[in-house]
Protein backbone atom coordinates (compact mmCIF):
# COMPACT_ATOMS: atom_id res chain seq x y z
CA UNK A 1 0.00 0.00 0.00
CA UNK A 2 1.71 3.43 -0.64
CA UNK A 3 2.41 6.19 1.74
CA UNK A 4 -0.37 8.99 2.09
CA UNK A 5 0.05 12.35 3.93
CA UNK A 6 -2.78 13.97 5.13
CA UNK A 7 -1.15 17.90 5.49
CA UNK A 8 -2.22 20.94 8.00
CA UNK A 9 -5.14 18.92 9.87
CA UNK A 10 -6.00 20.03 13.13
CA UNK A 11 -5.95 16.77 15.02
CA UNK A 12 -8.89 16.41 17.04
CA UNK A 13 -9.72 19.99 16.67
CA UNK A 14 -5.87 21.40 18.27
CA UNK A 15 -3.11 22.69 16.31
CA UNK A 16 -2.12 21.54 12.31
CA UNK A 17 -0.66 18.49 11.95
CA UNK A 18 0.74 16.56 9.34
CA UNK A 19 -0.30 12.64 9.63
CA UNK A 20 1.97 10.50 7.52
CA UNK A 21 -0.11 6.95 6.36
CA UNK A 22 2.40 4.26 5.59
CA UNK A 23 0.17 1.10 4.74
CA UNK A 24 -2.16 0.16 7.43
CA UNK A 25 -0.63 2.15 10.14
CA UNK A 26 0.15 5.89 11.02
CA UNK A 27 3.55 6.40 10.92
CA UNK A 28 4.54 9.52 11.76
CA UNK A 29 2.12 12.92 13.19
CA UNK A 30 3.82 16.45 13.59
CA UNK A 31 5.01 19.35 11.42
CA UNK A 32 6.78 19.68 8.36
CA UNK A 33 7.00 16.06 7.42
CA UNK A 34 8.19 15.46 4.13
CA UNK A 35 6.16 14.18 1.69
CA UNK A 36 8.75 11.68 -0.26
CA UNK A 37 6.78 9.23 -2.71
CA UNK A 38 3.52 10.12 -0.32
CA UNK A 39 -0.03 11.09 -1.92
CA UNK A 40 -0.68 14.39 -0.37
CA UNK A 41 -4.05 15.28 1.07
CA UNK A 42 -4.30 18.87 1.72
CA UNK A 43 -6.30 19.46 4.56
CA UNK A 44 -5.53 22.53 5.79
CA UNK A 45 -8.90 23.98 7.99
CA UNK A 46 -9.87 20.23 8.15
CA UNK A 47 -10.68 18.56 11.34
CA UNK A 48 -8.74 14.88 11.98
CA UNK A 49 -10.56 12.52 13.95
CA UNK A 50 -10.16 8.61 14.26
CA UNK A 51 -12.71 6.46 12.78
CA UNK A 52 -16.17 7.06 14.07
CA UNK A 53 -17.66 3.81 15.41
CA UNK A 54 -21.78 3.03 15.70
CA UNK A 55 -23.01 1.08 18.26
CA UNK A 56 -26.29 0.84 16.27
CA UNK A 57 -26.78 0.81 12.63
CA UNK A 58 -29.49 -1.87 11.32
CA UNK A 59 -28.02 -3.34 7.62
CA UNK A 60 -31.41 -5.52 7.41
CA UNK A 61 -29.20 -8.03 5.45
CA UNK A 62 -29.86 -10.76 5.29
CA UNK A 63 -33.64 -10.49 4.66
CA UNK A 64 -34.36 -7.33 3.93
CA UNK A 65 -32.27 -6.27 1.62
CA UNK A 66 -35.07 -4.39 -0.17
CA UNK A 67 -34.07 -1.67 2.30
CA UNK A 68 -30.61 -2.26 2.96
CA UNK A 69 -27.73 -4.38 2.39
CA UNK A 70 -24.28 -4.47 4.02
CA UNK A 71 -22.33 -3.35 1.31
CA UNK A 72 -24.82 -0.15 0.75
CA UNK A 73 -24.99 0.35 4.67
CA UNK A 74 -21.27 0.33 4.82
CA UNK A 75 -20.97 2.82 1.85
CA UNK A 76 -22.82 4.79 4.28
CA UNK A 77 -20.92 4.45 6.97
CA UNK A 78 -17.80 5.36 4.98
CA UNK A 79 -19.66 8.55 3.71
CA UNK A 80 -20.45 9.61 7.47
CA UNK A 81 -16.92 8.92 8.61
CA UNK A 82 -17.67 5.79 10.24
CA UNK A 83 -14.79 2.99 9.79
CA UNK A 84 -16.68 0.48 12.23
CA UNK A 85 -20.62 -0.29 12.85
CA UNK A 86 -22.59 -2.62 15.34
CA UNK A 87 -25.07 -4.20 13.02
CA UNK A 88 -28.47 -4.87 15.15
CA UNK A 89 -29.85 -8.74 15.13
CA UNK A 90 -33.21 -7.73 13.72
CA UNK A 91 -32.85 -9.34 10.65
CA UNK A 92 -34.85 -12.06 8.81
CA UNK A 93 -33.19 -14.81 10.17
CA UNK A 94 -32.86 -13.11 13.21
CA UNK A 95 -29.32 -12.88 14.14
CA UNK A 96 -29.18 -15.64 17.13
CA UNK A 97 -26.96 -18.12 15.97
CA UNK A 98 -23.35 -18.60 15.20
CA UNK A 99 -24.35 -18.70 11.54
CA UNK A 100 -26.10 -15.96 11.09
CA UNK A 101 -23.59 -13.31 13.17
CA UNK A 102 -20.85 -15.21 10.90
CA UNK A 103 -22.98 -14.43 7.51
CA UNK A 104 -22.98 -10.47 8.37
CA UNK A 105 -19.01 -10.52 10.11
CA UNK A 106 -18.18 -12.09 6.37
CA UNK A 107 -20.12 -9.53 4.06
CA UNK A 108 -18.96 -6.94 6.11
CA UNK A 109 -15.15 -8.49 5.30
CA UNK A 110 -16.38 -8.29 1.50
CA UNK A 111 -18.03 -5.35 1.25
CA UNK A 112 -14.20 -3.71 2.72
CA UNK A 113 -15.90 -0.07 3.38
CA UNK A 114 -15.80 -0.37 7.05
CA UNK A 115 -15.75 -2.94 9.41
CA UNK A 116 -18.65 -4.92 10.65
CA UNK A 117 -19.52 -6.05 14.35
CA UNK A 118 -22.50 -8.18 14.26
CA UNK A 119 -24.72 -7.88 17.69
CA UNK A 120 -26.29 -10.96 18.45
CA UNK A 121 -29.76 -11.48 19.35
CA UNK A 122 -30.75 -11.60 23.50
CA UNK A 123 -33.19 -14.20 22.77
CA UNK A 124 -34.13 -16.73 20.45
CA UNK A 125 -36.25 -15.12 17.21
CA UNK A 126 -36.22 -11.74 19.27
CA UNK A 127 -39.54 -13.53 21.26
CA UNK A 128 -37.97 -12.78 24.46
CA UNK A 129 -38.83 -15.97 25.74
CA UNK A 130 -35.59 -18.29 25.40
CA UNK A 131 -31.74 -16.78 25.98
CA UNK A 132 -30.01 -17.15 22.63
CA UNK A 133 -26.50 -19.16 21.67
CA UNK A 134 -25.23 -16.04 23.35
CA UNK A 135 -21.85 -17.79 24.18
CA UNK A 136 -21.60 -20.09 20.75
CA UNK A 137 -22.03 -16.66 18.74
CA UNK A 138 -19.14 -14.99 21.22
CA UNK A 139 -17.16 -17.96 20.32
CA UNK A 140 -18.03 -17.54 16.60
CA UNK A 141 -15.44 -16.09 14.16
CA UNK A 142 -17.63 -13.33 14.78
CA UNK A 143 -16.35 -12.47 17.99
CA UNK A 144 -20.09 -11.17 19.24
CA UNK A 145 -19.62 -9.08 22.63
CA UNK A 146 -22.85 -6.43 22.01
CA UNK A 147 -26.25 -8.29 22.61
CA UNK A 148 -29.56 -6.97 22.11
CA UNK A 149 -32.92 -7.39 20.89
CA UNK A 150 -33.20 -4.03 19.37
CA UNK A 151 -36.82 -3.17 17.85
CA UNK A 152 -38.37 -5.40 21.12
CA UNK A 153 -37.33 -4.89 24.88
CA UNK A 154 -36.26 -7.59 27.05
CA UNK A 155 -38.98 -7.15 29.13
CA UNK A 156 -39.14 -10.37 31.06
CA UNK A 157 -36.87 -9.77 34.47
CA UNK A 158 -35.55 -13.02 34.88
CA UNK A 159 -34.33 -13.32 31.24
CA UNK A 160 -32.56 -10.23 31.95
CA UNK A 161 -31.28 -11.28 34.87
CA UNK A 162 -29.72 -14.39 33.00
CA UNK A 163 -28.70 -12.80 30.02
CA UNK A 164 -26.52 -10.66 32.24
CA UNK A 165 -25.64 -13.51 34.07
CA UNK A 166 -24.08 -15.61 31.18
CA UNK A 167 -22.50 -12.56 29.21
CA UNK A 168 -20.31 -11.53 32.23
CA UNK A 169 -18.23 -14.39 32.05
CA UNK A 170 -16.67 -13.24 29.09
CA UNK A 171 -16.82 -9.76 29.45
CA UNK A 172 -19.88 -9.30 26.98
CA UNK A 173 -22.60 -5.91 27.35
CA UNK A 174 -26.53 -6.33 27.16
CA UNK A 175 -27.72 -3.25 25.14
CA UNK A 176 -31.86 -2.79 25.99
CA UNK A 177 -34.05 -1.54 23.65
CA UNK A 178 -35.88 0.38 26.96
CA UNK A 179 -39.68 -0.44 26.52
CA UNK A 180 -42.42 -1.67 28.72
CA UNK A 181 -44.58 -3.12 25.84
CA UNK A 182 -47.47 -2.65 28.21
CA UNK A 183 -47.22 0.70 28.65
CA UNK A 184 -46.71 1.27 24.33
CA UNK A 185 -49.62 -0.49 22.82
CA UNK A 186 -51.09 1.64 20.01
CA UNK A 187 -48.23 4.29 20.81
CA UNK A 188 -47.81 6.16 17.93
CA UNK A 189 -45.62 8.82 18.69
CA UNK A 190 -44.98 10.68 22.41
CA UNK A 191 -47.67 10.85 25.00
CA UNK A 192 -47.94 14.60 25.61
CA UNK A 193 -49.43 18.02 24.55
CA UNK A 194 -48.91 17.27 21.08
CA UNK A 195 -50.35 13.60 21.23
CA UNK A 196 -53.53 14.51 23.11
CA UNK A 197 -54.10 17.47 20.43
CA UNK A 198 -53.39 15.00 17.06
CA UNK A 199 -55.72 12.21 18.98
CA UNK A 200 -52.57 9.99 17.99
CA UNK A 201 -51.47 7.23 20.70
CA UNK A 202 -49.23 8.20 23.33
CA UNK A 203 -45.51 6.41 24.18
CA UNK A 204 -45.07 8.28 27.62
CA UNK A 205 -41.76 8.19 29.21
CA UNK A 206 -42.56 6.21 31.68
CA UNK A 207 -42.06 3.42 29.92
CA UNK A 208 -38.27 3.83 29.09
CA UNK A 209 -37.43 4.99 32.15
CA UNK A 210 -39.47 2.37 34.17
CA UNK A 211 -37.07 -0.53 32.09
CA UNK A 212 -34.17 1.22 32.32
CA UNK A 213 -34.28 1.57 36.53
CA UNK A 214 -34.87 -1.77 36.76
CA UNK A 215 -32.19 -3.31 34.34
CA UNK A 216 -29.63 -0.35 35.95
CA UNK A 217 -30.64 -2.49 39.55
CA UNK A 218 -30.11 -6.05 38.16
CA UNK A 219 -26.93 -4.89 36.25
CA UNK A 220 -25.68 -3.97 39.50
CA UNK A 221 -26.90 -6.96 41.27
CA UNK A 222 -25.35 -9.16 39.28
CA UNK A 223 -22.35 -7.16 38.54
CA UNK A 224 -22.53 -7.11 34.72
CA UNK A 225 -22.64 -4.74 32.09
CA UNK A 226 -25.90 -3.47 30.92
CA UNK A 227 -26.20 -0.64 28.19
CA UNK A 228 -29.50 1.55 26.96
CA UNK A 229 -30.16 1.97 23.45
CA UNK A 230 -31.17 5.39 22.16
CA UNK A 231 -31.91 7.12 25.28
CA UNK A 232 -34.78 9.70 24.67
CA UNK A 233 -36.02 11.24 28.00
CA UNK A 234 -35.08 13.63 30.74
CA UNK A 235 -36.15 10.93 33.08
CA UNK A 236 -33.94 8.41 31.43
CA UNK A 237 -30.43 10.75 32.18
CA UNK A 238 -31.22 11.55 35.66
CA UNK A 239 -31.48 7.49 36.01
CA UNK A 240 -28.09 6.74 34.20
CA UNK A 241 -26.62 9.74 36.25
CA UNK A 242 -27.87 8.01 39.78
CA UNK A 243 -26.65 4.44 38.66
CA UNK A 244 -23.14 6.06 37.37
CA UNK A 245 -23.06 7.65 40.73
CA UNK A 246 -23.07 4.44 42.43
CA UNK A 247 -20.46 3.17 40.29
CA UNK A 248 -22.27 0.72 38.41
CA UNK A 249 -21.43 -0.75 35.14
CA UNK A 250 -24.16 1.32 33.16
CA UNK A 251 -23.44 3.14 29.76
CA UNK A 252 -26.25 4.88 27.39
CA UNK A 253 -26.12 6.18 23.89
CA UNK A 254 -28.56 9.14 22.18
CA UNK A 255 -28.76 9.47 18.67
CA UNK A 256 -28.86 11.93 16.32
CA UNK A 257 -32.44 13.00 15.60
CA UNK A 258 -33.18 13.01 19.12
CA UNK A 259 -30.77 15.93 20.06
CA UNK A 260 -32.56 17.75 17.59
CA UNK A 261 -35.86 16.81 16.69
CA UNK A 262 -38.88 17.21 18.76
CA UNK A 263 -42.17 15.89 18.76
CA UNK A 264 -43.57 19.08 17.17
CA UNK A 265 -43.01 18.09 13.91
CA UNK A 266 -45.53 15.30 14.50
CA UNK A 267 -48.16 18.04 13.46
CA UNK A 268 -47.00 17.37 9.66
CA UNK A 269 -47.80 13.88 10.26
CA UNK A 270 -45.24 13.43 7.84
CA UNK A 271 -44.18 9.76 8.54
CA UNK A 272 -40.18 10.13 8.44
CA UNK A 273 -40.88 11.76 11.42
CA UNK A 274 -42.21 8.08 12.99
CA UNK A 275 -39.34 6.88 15.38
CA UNK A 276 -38.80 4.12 18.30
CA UNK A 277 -38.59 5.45 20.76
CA UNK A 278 -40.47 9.01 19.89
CA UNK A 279 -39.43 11.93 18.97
CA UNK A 280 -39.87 14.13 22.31
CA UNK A 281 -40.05 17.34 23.85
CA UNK A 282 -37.84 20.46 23.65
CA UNK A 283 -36.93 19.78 27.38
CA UNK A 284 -36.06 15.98 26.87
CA UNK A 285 -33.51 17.41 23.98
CA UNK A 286 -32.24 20.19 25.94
CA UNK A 287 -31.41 17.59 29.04
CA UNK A 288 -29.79 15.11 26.47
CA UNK A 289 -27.78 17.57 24.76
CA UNK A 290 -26.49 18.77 28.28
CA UNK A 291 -25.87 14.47 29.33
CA UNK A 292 -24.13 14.07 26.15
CA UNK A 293 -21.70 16.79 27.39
CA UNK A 294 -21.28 15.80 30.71
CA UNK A 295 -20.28 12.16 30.20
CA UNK A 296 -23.91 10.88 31.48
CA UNK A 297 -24.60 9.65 27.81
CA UNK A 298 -21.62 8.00 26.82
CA UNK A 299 -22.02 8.33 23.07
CA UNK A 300 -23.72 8.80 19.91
CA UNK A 301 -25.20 6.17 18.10
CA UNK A 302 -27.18 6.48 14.63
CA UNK A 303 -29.79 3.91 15.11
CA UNK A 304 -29.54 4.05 11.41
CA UNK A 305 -33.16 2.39 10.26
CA UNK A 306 -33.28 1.82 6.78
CA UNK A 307 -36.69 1.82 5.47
CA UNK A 308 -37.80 1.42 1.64
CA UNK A 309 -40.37 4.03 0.14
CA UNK A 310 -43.57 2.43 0.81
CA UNK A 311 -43.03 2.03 4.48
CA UNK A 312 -42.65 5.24 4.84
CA UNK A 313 -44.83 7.01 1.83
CA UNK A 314 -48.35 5.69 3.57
CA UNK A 315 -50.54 7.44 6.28
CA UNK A 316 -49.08 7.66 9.69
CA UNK A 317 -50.30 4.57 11.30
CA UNK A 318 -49.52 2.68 9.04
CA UNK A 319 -45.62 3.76 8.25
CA UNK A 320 -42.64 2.04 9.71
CA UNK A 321 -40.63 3.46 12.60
CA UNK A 322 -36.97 4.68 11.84
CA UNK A 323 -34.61 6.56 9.91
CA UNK A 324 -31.40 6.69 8.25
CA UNK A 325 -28.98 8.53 10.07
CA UNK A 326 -25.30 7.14 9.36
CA UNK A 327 -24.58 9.95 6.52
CA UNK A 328 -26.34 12.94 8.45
CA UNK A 329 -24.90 12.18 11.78
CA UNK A 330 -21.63 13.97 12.01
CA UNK A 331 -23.47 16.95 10.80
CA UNK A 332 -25.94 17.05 13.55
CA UNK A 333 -23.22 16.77 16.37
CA UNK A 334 -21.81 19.37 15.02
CA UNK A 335 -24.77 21.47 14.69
CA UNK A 336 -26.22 20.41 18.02
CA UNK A 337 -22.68 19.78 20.26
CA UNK A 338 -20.53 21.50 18.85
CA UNK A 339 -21.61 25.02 17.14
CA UNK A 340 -23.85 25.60 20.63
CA UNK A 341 -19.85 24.88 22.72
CA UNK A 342 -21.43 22.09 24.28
CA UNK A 343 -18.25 19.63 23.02
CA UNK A 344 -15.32 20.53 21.50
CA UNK A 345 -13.88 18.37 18.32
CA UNK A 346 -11.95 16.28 20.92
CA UNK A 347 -14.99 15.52 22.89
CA UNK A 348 -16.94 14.63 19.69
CA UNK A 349 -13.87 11.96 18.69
CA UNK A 350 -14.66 10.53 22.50
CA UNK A 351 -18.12 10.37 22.55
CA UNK A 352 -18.26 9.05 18.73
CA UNK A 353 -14.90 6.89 18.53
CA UNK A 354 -13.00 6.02 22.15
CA UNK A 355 -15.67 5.40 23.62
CA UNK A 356 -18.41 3.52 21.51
CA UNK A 357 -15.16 1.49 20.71
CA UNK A 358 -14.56 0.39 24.12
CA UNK A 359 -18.37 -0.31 24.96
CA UNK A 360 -18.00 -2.71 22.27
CA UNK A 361 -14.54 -3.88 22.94
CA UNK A 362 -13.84 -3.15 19.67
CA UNK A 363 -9.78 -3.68 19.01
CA UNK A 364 -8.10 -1.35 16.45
CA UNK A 365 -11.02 1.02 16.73
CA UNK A 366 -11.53 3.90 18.89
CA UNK A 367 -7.70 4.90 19.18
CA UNK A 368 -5.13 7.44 19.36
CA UNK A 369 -4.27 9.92 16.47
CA UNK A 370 -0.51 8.76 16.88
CA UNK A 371 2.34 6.92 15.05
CA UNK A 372 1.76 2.94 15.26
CA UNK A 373 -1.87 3.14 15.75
CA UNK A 374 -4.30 1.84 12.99
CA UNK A 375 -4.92 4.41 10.31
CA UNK A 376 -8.52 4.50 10.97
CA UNK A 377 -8.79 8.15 10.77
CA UNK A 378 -11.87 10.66 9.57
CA UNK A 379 -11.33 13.87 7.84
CA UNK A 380 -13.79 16.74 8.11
CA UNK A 381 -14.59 20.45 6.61
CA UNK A 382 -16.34 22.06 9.35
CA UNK A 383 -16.68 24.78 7.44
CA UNK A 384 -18.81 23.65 4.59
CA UNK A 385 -22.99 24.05 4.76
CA UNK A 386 -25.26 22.32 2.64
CA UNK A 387 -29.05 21.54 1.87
CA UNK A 388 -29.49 17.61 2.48
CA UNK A 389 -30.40 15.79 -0.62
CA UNK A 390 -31.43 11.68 0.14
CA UNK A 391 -31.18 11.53 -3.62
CA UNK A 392 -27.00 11.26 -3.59
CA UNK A 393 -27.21 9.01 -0.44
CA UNK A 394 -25.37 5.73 -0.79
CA UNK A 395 -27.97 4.10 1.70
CA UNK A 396 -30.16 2.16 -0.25
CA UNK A 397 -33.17 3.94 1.54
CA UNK A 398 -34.22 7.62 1.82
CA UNK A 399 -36.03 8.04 4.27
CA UNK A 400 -34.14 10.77 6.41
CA UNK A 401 -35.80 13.42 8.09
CA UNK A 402 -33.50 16.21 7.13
CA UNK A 403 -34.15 16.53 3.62
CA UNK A 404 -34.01 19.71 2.59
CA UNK A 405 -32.19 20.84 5.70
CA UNK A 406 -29.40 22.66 5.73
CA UNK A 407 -26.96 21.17 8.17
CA UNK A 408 -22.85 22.26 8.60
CA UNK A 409 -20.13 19.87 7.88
CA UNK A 410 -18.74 17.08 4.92
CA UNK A 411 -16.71 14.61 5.63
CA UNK A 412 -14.06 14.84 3.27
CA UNK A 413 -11.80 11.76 3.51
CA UNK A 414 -12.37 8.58 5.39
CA UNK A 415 -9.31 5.79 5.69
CA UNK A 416 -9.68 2.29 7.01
CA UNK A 417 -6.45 0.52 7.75
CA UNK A 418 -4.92 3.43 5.58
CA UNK A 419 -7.24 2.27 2.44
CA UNK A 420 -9.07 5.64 1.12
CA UNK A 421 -12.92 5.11 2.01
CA UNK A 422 -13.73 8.02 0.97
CA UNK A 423 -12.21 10.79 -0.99
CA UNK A 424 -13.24 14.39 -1.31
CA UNK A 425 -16.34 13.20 -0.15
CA UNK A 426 -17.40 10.94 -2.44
CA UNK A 427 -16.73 7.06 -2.50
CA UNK A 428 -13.66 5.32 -3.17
């Protein structure tokens, strides 16, 4: 692989660099280093990051590839900057077996745009009923240490309690998709002023933050890691805050839309609005916006939802819930984190690199910006500002809620293993 030298970055957001690239590893980071028989990347204004990692991107492959596939998630993931994804077990097999987690590790090898974590179902089909081959698919070329059955909670105690159980014994994280299914039937979007004005069913808060204090208790009983998907309420931080307080093993992601979306938008009963959990108020953003910068969230996480056109081009109750978010996320940070001096560019490499990386004890991910480490590095133009158009998307779905939008940032370059991704924004 030849030499590349990515010239005047700021690294992290400090002072310009130059990074030198010599095959899969950086080899050199300071100033004035020659280029020699290097490509040269000028990137002077540019922001350096490492490779963002996503705890939670859904590839629907295999099974629904009518919405996504891993090869067109991953060119996603290498538009946004991403070198590494958690793809969720809600496929069609569901993802609860060796073979399937080995199917997805394997096209995600192929596909060679990022790499691929498969997360392994909690229980068998996603029924909640029967613990999965949690330890065969650990054991699995796959590696699986994420487990979750993402789209359905775990809602049965005592499978919790075991699922915790059996994953601490090699070192393995429950992620909870927080929702008392009692509490949600009919929801259609969140319980509130808005709700009781549209007549549409209400998803109160209750019933995320009613999960998540009881799975924070039995992670600590049982000493195990336990972490909450897509936390959406003001509720929900002040209950990761009192559980971090006590030490306990407890980490918590937010994504995108819900640091900046509220449940306002409902009104247009436009259906990319239609999320799990809800869209919700201008408080619950503001609180997760401030837990995001204080550590209480540990990171961002797309809960990229791939959806194709007529899920999502049908009357409200009857559209899918998600949206695509790996391609827009970087941009909303920064809009949301960044341009409000909530996190500084260092900050946004922790809470969307280190440390989804080491949630998922993902190796070669998640690392310094220094000489010897993988080159799994992101390059950004804060600077830039532009409309968002779903039509030049690489996802194989469209259904994002910014379109139209104008949101700041492109990234520019992506590298995995020193392999351009991604140049000058488009793919490689």
């Amino acid at each position: 692989m030849s030499k590349i030298l990515i010239r005047g970055a700021k690294v992290l957001g400090g002072e310009a660099e130059d990074v030198l690239i010599d095959g899969e590893t950086i080899a050199e980071v300071g100033t004035g280093i020659e280029a020699g028989d290097a490509t040269v990347v000028e990137a002077e204004g540019q922001i350096l990051l490492p490779g963002l990692v996503d705890l939670h991107t859904h590839l629907r492959e295999p099974g629904r590839e009518d919405s996504e596939t891993v090869l067109t998630g991953t060119k996603a993931a290498a538009v946004g900057g991403f070198t590494a994804v958690h793809a969720m077990a809600n496929t069609f097999p569901v993802a609860d077996t060796a073979g399937v987690v080995e199917q997805v590790y394997r096209l995600g090898k192929e596909s060679g745009y990022c790499d691929v974590q498969p997360v392994g179902a909690v229980t068998v089909g996603l029924e909640g009923k029967q613990l999965a081959e949690l330890g065969a698919m650990h054991d699995s070329a796959a590696g699986v240490k994420v487990f979750s059955d993402d789209g359905k909670c775990v809602d049965d105690a005592v499978i919790m309690r075991r699922a915790l159980e059996y994953v601490k014994a090699f070192d393995g994280v429950v992620a909870q998709h927080a929702q008392e299914p009692r509490l949600t039937e009919g929801a259609q979007m969140n319980e509130g002023i808005v709700s009781a004005e549209l007549g549409l069913g209400g998803w109160p808060a209750v019933a995320e933050e009613s999960i998540i204090a009881r799975d924070v208790l039995l992670a600590a009983h049982v000493g195990s890691r336990v972490h909450i998907c897509h936390l959406s309420t003001a509720g929900s931080v002040e209950i990761v805050r009192w559980a971090k307080s006590k030490g306990w093993n407890v980490t918590a992601e937010v994504t995108p839309h819900h640091l900046l979306l509220t449940d306002e938008l409902v009104r247009t009963y436009n259906p990319v609005y239609k999320v799990n959990p809800p869209l919700r108020t201008e408080a619950d953003v503001m609180a997760l916006r401030e837990a995001l910068a204080d550590g209480t969230i540990d990171c961002v996480a797309t809960d990229h939802a791939p959806h194709p056109h007529e899920d999502k081009d049908c009357e409200w109750a009857a559209a899918a819930m998600g949206m695509v978010g790996l391609e827009t996320a970087l941009s909303v940070v920064q809009q949301t984190m960044v341009e409000t001096g909530l996190l500084d560019w260092a900050a946004v490499a922790d809470r969307m690199s280190f440390r989804p990386a080491q949630i998922g004890r993902l190796d070669g991910h998640g690392r310094p910006v220094s000489a010897g480490e993988p080159a799994n590095l992101t390059l950004v133009d804060p600077a830039y500002r532009g409309l968002v158009d779903p039509a030049g998307f690489a996802s194989r779905s469209r259904n994002t809620p910014y379109q139209g939008r104008e949101l700041p940032g492109r990234v520019t370059h992506t590298f995995l293993r020193g392999r351009a991704t991604v140049v000058d924004g488009k793919l490689a």
